[in-house]
C-alpha atoms as a PDB file:
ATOM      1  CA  UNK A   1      92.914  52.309 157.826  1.00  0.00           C
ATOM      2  CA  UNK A   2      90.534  54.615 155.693  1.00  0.00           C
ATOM      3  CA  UNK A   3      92.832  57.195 156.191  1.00  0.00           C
ATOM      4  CA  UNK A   4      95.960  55.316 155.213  1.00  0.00           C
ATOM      5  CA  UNK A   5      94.267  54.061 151.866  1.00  0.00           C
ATOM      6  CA  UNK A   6      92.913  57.816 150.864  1.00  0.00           C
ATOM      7  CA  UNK A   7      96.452  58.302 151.295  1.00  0.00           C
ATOM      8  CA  UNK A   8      97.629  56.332 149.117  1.00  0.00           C
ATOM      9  CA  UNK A   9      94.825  56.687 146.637  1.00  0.00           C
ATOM     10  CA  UNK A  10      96.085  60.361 146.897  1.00  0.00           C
ATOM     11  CA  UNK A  11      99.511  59.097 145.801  1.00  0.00           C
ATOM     12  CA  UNK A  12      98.986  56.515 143.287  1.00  0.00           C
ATOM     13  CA  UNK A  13      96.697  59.677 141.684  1.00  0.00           C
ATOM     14  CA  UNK A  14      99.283  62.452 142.078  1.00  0.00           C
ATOM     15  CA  UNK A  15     102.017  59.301 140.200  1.00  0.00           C
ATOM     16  CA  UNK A  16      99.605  58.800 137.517  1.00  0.00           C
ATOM     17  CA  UNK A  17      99.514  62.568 136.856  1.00  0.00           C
ATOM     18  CA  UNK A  18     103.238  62.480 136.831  1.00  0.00           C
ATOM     19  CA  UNK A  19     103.362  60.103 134.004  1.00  0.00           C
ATOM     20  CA  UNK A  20     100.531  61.239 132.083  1.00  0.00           C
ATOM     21  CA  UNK A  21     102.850  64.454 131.987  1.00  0.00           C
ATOM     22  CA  UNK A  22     106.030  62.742 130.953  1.00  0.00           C
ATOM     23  CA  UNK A  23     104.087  60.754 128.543  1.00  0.00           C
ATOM     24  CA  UNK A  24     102.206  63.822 126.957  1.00  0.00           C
ATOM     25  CA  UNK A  25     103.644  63.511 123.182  1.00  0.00           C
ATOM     26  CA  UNK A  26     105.761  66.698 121.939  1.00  0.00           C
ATOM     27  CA  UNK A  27     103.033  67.677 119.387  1.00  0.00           C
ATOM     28  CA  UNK A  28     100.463  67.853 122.082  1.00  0.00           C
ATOM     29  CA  UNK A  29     102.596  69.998 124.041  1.00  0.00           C
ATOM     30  CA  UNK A  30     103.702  71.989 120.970  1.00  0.00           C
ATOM     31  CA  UNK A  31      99.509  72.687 120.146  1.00  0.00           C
ATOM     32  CA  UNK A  32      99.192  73.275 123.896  1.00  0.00           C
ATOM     33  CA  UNK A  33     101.785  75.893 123.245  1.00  0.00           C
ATOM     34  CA  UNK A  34     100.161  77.442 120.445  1.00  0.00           C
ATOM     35  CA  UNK A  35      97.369  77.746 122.503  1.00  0.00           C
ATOM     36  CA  UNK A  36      98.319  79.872 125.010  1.00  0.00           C
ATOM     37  CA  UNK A  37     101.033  81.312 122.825  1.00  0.00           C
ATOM     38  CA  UNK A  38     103.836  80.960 125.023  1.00  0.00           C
ATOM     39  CA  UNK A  39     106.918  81.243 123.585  1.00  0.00           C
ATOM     40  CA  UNK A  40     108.947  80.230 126.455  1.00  0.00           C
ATOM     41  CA  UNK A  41     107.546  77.326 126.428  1.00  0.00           C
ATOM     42  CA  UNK A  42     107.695  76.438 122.653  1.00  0.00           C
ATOM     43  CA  UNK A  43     111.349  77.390 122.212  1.00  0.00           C
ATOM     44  CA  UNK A  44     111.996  74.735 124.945  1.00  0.00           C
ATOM     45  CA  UNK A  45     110.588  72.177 122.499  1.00  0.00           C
ATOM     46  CA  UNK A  46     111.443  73.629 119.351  1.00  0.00           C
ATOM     47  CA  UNK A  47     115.320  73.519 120.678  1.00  0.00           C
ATOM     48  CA  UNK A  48     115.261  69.203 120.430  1.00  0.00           C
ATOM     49  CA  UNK A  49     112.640  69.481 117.700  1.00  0.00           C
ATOM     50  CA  UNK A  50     113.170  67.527 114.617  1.00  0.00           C
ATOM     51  CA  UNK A  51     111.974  68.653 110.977  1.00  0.00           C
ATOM     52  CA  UNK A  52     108.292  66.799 111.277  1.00  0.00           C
ATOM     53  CA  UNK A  53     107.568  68.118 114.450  1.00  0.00           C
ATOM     54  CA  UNK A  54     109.216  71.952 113.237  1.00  0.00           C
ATOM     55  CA  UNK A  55     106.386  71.152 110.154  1.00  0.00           C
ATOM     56  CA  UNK A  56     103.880  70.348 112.499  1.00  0.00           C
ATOM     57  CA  UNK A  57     104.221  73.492 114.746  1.00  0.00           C
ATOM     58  CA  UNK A  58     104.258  75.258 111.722  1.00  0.00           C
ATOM     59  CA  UNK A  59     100.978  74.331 110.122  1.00  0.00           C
ATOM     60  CA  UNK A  60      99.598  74.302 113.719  1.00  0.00           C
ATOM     61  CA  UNK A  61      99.899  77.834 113.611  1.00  0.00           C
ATOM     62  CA  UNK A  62      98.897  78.617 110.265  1.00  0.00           C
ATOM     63  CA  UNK A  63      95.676  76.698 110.938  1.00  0.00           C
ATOM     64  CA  UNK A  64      94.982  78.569 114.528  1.00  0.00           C
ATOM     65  CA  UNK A  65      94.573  82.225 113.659  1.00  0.00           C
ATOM     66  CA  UNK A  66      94.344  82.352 117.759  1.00  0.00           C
ATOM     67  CA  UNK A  67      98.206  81.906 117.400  1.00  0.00           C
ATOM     68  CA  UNK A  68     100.127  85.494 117.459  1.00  0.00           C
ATOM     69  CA  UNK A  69     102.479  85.851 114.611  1.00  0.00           C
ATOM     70  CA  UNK A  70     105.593  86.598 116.984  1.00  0.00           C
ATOM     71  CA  UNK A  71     105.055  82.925 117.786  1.00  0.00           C
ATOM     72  CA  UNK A  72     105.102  82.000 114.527  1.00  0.00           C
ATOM     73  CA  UNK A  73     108.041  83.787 113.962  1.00  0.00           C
ATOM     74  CA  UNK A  74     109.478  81.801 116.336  1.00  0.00           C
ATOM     75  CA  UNK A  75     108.729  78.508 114.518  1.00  0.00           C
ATOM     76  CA  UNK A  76     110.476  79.719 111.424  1.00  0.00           C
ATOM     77  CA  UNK A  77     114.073  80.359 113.833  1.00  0.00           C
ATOM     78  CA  UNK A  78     114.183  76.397 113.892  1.00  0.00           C
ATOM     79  CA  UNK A  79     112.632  75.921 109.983  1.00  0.00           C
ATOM     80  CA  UNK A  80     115.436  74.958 106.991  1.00  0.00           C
ATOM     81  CA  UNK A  81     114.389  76.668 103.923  1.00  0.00           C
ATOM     82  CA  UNK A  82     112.509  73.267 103.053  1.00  0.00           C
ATOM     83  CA  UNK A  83     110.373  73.565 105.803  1.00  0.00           C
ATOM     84  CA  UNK A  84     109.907  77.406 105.242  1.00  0.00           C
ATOM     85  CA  UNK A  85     108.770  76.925 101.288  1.00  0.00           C
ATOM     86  CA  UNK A  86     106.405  74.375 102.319  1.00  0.00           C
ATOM     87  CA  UNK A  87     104.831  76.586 104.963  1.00  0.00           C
ATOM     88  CA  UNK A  88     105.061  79.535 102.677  1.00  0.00           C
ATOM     89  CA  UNK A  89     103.052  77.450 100.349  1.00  0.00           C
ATOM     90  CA  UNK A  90     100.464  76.110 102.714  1.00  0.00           C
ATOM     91  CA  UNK A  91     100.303  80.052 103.917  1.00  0.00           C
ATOM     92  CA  UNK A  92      99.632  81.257 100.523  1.00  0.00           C
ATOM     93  CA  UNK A  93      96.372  78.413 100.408  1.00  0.00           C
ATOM     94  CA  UNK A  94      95.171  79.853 103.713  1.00  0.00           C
ATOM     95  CA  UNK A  95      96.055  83.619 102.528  1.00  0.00           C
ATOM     96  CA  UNK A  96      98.079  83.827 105.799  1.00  0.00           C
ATOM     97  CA  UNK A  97     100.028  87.107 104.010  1.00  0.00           C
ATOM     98  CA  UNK A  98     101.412  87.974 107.200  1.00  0.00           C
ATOM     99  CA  UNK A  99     103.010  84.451 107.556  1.00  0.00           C
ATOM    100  CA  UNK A 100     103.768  83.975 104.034  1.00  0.00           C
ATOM    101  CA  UNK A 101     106.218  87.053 104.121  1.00  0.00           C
ATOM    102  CA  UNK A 102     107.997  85.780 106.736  1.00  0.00           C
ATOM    103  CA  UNK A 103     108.220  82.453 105.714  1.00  0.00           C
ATOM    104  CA  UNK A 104     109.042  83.701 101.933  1.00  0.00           C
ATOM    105  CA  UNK A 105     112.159  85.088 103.459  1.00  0.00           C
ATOM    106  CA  UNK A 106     113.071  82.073 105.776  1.00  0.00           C
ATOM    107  CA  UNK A 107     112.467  80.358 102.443  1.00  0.00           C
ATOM    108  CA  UNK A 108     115.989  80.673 100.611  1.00  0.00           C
ATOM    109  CA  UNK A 109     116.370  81.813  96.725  1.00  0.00           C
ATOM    110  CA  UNK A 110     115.482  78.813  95.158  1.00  0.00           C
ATOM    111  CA  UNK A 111     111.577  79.347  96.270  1.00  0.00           C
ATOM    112  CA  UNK A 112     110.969  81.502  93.192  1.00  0.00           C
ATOM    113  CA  UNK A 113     112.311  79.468  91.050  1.00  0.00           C
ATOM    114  CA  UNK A 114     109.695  76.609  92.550  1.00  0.00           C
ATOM    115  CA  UNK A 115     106.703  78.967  92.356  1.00  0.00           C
ATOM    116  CA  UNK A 116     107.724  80.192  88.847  1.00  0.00           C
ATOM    117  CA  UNK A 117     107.724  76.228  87.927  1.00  0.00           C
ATOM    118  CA  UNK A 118     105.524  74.523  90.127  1.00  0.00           C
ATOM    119  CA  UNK A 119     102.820  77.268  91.172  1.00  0.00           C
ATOM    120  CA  UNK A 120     101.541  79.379  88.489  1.00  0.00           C
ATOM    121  CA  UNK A 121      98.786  81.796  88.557  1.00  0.00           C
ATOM    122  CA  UNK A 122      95.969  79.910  87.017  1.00  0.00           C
ATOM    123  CA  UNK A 123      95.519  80.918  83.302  1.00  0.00           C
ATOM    124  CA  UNK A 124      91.728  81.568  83.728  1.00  0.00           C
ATOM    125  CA  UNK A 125      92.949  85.342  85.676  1.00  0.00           C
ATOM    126  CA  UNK A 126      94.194  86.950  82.666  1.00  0.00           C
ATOM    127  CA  UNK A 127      92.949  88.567  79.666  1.00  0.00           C
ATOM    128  CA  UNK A 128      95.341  88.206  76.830  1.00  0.00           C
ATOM    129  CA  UNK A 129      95.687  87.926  73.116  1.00  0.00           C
ATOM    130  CA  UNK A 130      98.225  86.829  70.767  1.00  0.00           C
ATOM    131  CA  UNK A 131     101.401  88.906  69.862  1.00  0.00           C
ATOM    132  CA  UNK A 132     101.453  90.148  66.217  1.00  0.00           C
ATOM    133  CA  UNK A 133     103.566  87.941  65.186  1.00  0.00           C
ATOM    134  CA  UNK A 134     101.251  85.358  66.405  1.00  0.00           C
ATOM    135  CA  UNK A 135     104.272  83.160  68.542  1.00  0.00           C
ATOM    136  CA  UNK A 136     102.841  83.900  71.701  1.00  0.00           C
ATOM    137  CA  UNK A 137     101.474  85.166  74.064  1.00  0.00           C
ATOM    138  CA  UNK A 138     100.861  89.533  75.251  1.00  0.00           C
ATOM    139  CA  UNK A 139      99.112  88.734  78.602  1.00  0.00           C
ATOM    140  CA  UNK A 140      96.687  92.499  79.070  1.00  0.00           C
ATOM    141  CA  UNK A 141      95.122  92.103  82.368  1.00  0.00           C
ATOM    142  CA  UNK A 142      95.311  90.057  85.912  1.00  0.00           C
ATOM    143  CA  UNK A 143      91.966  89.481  86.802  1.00  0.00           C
ATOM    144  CA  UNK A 144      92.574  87.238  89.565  1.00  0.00           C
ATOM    145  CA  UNK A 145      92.728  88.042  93.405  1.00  0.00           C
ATOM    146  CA  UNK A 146      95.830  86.361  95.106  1.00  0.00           C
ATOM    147  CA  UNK A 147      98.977  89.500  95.781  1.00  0.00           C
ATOM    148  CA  UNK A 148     101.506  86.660  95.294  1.00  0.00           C
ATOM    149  CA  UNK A 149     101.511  86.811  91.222  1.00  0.00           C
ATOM    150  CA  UNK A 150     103.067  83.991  89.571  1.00  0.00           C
ATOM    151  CA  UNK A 151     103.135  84.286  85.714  1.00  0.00           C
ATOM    152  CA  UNK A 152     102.357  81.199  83.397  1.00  0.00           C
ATOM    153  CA  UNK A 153     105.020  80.169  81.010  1.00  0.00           C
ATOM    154  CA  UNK A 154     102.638  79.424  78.397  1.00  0.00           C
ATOM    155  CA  UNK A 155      98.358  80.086  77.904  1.00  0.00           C
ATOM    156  CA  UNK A 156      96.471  77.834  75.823  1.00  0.00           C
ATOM    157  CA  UNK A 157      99.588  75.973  74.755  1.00  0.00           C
ATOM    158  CA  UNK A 158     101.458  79.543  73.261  1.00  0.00           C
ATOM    159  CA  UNK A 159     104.381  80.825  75.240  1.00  0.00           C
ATOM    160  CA  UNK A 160     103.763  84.145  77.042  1.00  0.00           C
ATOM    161  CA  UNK A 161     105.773  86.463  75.600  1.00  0.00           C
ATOM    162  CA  UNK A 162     104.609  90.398  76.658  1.00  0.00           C
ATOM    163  CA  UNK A 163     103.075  91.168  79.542  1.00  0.00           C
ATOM    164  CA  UNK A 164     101.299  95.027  79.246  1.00  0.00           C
ATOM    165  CA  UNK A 165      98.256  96.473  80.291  1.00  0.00           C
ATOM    166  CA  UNK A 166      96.017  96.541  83.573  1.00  0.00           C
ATOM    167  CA  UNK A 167      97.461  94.889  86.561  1.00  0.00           C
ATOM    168  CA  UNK A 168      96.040  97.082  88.626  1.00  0.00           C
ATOM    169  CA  UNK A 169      93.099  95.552  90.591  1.00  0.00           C
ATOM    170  CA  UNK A 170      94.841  93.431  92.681  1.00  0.00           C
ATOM    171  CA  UNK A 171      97.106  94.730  95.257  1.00  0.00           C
ATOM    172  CA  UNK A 172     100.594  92.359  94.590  1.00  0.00           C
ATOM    173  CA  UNK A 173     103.075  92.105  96.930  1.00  0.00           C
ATOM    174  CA  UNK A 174     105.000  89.551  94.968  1.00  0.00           C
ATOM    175  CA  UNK A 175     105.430  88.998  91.082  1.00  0.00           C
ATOM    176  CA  UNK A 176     107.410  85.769  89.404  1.00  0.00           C
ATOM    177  CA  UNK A 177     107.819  86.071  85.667  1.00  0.00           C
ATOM    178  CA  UNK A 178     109.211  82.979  84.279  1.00  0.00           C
ATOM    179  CA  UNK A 179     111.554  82.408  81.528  1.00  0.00           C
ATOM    180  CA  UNK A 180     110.191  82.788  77.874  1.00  0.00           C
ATOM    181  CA  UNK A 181     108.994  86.498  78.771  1.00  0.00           C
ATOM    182  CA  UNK A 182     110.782  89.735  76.760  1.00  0.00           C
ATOM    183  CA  UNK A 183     109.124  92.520  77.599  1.00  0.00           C
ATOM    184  CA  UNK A 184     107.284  93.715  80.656  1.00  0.00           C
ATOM    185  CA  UNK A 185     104.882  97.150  81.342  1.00  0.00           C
ATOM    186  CA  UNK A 186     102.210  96.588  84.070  1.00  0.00           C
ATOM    187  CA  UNK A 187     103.189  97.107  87.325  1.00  0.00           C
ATOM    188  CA  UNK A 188     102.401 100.656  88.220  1.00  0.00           C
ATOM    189  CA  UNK A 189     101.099 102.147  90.950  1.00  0.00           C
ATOM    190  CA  UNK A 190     101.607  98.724  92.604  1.00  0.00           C
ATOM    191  CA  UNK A 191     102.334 100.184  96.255  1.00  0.00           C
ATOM    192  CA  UNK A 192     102.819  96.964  97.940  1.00  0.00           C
ATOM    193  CA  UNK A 193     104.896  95.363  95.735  1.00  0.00           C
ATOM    194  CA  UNK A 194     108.491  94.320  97.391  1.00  0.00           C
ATOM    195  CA  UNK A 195     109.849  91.465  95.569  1.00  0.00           C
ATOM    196  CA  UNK A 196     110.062  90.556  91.939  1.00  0.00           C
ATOM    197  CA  UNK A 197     111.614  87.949  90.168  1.00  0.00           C
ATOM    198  CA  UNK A 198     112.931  89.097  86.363  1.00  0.00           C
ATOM    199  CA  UNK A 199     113.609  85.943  84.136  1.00  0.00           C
ATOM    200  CA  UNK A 200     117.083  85.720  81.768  1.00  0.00           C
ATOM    201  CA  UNK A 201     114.787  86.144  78.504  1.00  0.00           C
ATOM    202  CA  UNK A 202     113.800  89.426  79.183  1.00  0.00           C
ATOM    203  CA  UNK A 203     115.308  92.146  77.071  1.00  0.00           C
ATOM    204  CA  UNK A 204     112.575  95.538  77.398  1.00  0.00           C
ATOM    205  CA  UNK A 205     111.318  96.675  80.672  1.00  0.00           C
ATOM    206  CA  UNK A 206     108.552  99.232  79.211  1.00  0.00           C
ATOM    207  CA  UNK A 207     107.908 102.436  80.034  1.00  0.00           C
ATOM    208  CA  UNK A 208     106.269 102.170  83.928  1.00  0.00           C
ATOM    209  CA  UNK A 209     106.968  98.963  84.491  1.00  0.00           C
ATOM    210  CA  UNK A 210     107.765  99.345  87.836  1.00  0.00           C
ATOM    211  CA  UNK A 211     106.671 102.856  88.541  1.00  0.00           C
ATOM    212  CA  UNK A 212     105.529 104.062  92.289  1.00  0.00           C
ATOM    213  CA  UNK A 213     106.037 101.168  93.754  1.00  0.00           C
ATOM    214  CA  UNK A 214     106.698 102.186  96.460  1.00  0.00           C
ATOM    215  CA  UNK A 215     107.395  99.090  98.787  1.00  0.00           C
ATOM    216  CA  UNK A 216     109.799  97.969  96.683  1.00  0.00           C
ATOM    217  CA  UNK A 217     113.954  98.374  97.956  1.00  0.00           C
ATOM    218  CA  UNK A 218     116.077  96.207  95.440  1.00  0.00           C
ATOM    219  CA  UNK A 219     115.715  94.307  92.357  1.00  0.00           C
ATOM    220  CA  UNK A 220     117.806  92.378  90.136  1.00  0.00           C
ATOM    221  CA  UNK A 221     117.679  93.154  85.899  1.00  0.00           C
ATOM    222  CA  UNK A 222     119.424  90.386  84.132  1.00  0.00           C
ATOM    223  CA  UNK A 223     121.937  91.111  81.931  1.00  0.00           C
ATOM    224  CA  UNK A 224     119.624  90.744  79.205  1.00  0.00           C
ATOM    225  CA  UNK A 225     118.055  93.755  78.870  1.00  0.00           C
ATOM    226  CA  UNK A 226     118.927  96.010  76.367  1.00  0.00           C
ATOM    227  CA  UNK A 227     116.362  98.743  76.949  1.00  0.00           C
ATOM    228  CA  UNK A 228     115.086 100.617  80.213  1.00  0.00           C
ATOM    229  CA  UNK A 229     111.793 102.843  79.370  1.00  0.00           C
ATOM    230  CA  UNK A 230     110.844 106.113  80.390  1.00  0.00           C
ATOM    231  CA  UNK A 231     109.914 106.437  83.675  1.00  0.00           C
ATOM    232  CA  UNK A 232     110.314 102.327  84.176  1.00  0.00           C
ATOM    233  CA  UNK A 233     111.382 102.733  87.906  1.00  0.00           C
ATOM    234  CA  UNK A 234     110.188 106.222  88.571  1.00  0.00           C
ATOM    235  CA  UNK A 235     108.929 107.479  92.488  1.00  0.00           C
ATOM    236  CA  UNK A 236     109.915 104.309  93.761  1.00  0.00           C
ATOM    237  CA  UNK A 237     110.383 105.803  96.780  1.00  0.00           C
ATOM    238  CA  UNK A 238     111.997 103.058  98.403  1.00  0.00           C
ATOM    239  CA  UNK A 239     114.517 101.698  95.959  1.00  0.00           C
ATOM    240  CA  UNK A 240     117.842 101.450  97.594  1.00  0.00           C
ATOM    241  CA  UNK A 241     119.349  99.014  95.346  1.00  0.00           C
ATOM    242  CA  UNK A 242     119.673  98.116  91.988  1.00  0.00           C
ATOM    243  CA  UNK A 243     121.945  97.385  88.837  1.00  0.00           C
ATOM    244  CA  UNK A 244     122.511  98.728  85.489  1.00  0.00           C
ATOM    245  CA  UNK A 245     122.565  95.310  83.325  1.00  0.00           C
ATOM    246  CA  UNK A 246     125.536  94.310  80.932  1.00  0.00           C
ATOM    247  CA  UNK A 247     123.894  94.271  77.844  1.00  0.00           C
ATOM    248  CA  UNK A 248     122.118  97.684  78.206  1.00  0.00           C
ATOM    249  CA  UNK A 249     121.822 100.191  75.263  1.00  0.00           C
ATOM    250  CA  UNK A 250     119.075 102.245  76.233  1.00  0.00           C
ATOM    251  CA  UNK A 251     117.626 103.999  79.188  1.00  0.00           C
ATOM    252  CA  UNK A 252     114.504 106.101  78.408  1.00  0.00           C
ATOM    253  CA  UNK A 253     113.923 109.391  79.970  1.00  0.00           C
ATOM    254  CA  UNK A 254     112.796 109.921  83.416  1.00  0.00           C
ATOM    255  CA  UNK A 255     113.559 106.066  84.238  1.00  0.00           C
ATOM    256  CA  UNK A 256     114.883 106.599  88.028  1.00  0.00           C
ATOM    257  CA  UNK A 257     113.666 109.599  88.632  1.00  0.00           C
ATOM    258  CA  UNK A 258     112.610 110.834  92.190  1.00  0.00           C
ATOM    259  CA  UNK A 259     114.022 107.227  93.250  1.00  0.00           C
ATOM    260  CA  UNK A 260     115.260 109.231  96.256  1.00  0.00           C
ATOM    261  CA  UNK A 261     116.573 106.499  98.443  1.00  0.00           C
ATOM    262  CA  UNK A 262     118.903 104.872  95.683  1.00  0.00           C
ATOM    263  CA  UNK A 263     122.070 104.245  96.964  1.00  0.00           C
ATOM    264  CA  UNK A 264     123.467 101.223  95.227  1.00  0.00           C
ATOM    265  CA  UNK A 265     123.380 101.844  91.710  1.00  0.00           C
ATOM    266  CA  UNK A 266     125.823  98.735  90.027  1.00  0.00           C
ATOM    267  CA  UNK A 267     127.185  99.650  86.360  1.00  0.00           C
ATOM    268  CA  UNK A 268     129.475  96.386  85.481  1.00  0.00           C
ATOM    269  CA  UNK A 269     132.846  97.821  84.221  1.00  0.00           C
ATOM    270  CA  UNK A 270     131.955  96.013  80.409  1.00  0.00           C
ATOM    271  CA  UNK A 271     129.658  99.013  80.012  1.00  0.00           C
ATOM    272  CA  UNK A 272     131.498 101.755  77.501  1.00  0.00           C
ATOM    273  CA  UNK A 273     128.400 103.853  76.399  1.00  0.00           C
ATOM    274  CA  UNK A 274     124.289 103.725  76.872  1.00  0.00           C
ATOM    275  CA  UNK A 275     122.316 106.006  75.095  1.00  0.00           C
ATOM    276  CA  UNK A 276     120.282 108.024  77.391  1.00  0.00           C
ATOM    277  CA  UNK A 277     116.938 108.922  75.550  1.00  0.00           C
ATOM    278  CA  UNK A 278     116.316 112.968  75.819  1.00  0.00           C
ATOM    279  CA  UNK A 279     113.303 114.868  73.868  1.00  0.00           C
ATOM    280  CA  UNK A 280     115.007 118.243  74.966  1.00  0.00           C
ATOM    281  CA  UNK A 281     118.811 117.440  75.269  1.00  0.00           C
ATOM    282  CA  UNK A 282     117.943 117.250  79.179  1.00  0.00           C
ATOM    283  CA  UNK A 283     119.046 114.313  80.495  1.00  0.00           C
ATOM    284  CA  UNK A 284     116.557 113.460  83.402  1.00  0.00           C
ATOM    285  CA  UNK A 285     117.223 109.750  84.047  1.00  0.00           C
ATOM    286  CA  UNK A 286     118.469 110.107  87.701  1.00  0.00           C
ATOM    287  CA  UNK A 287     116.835 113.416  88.716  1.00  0.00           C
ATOM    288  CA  UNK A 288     115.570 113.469  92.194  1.00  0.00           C
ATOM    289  CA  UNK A 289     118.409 110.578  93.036  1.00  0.00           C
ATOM    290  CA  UNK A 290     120.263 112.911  95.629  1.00  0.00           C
ATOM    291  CA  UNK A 291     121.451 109.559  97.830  1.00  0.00           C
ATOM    292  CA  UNK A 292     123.591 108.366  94.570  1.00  0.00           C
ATOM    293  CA  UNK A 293     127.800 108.705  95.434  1.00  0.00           C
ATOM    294  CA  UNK A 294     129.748 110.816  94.061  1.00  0.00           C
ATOM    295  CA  UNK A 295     131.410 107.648  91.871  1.00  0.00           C
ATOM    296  CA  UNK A 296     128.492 106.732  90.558  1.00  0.00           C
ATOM    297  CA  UNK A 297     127.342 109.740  89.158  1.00  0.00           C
ATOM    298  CA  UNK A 298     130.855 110.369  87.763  1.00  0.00           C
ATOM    299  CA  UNK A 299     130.443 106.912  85.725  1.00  0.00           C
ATOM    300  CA  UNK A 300     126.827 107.854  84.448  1.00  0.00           C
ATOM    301  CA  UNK A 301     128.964 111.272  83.028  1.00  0.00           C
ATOM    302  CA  UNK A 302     131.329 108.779  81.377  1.00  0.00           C
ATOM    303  CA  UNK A 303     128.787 106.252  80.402  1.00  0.00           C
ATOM    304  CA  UNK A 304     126.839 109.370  78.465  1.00  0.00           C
ATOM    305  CA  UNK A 305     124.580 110.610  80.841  1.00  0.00           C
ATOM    306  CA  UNK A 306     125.380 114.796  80.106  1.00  0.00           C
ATOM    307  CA  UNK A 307     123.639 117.485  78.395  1.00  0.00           C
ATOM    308  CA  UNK A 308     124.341 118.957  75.158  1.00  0.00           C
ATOM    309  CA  UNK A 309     127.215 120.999  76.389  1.00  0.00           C
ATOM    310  CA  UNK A 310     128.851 118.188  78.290  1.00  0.00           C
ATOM    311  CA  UNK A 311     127.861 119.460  81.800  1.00  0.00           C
ATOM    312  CA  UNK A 312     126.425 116.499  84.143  1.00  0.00           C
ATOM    313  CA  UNK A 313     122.745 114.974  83.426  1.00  0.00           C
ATOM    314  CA  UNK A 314     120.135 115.427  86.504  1.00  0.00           C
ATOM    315  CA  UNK A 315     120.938 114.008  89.544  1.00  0.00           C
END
């Protein structure tokens, strides 16, 4: 008799098991996942998952630095850009930098355009002053400590206008200037830096805007800009990509040089003639750019780019 009822003790026991199993929610399975970081087993759930639950595994994560980042990578296969800006966000609060480049890119274009408007830098991390003109705003120095660098459309009620000077001391890895800003001149030596965001208003990139950085492979110049300063783009060793704007008149000497990688150099067809700033009659613009086709250096010849005798500039 005892021996039949142990039994069935042992039974009812191993059943309630069973259904405590079946019953376990998805989110407690997802954390248990996280746990142990087993992907297996969280791409079985993730597959059925809806958006809350995709949310859920991804702040999980964030939250549990336990958690390896291939499983977070993971989460962000099943994430729709919404879910991806709002974990890039909460990743940028937790200065989860690994995370937050990965979920910047899962993220979609219009995340800039919600930093740049939603998310700025606080005011209190610059040192600025007013322009000469006193409109606006020349912001001098970034004192603050976050790489992902959103600009402020306006400081103390005055639109930001010029942004020069030290920007140095923090290593950025990401830089949003909003609309309202003209000119820009502080981003050298920035070795990190891989994405930046260049608003409509902005007609002067200064001389070493963007010089050795390094990290950085494409960028887009509005149409805009009417001058490119000397050495603006220089020994950025990386630079792949990039386009010469429609309303350029200007390119200062020494702008792309030694960008060695630079293979996609777009000149719209509207272009008829930019003035390539020499001291010496030695045009030096595109020296060290040995990846540029043979097209595209023929159009620079058209577009101006030759010395005195009418012999190619620099490439």
């Amino acid at each position: 008799m005892n021996r039949k009822m142990s039994a069935g003790v042992l039974a009812l026991l191993v059943l309630a098991g069973l259904l405590l199993t079946a019953c376990e929610s998805k989110e407690q399975k997802v954390v248990k996942a996280l746990e142990e970081n087993d992907i297996p087993a969280l791409t079985a759930i993730l597959q059925s998952a809806n958006t809350n639950l995709i949310q859920t595994a991804a702040y999980r994560s964030l939250e549990n630095k336990d958690v390896d980042i291939a499983v977070f990578t993971v989460i962000l296969q099943y994430a729709n850009p919404a879910v991806a800006q709002t974990t890039a966000l909460k990743a940028i609060e937790l200065e989860r930098w690994d995370a937050y480049t990965l979920s910047f890119d899962a993220a979609g274009p219009g995340f800039l355009e919600t930093l740049a408007q939603d998310h700025p830098s606080p005011g209190g991390d610059f040192k600025y002053e007013l322009t000469k003109d006193g409109t606006g705003i020349r912001l001098l120095e970034y004192t603050g400590t976050n790489p992902i660098l959103v600009i402020p459309s306006s400081v103390e009620g005055y639109p930001v206008k010029i942004i020069s000077g030290n920007f140095s001391k923090c290593r950025l890895k990401t830089v949003v200037i909003p609309e309202g800003v003209e000119e820009i001149s502080a981003f050298e030596n920035q070795n990190r830096l891989s994405r930046v965001v260049l608003p409509d208003s902005l007609q002067i990139i200064g001389g070493g805007a963007f010089s050795k950085c390094s990290s950085l492979t494409e960028i887009n110049i509005p149409d805009s800009v009417h001058t490119i300063g000397w050495g603006a783009f220089s020994k950025c060793s990386s630079l792949a990509e990039i386009n010469i704007p429609a309303g350029i008149k200007q390119i200062g000497r020494f702008a792309f040089t030694g960008c060695g990688e630079l293979y996609n150099l777009h000149i719209p067809d509207s272009i008829t003639k930019i003035d390539f700033l020499t001291n010496d009659y030695s045009p030096r613009q595109f020296s060290g750019c040995t990846k540029l086709p043979l097209a595209t250096r023929q159009r620079l010849v058209d577009l101006g780019y030759v010395y005195e005798d009418g012999s190619p500039g620099s490439f």
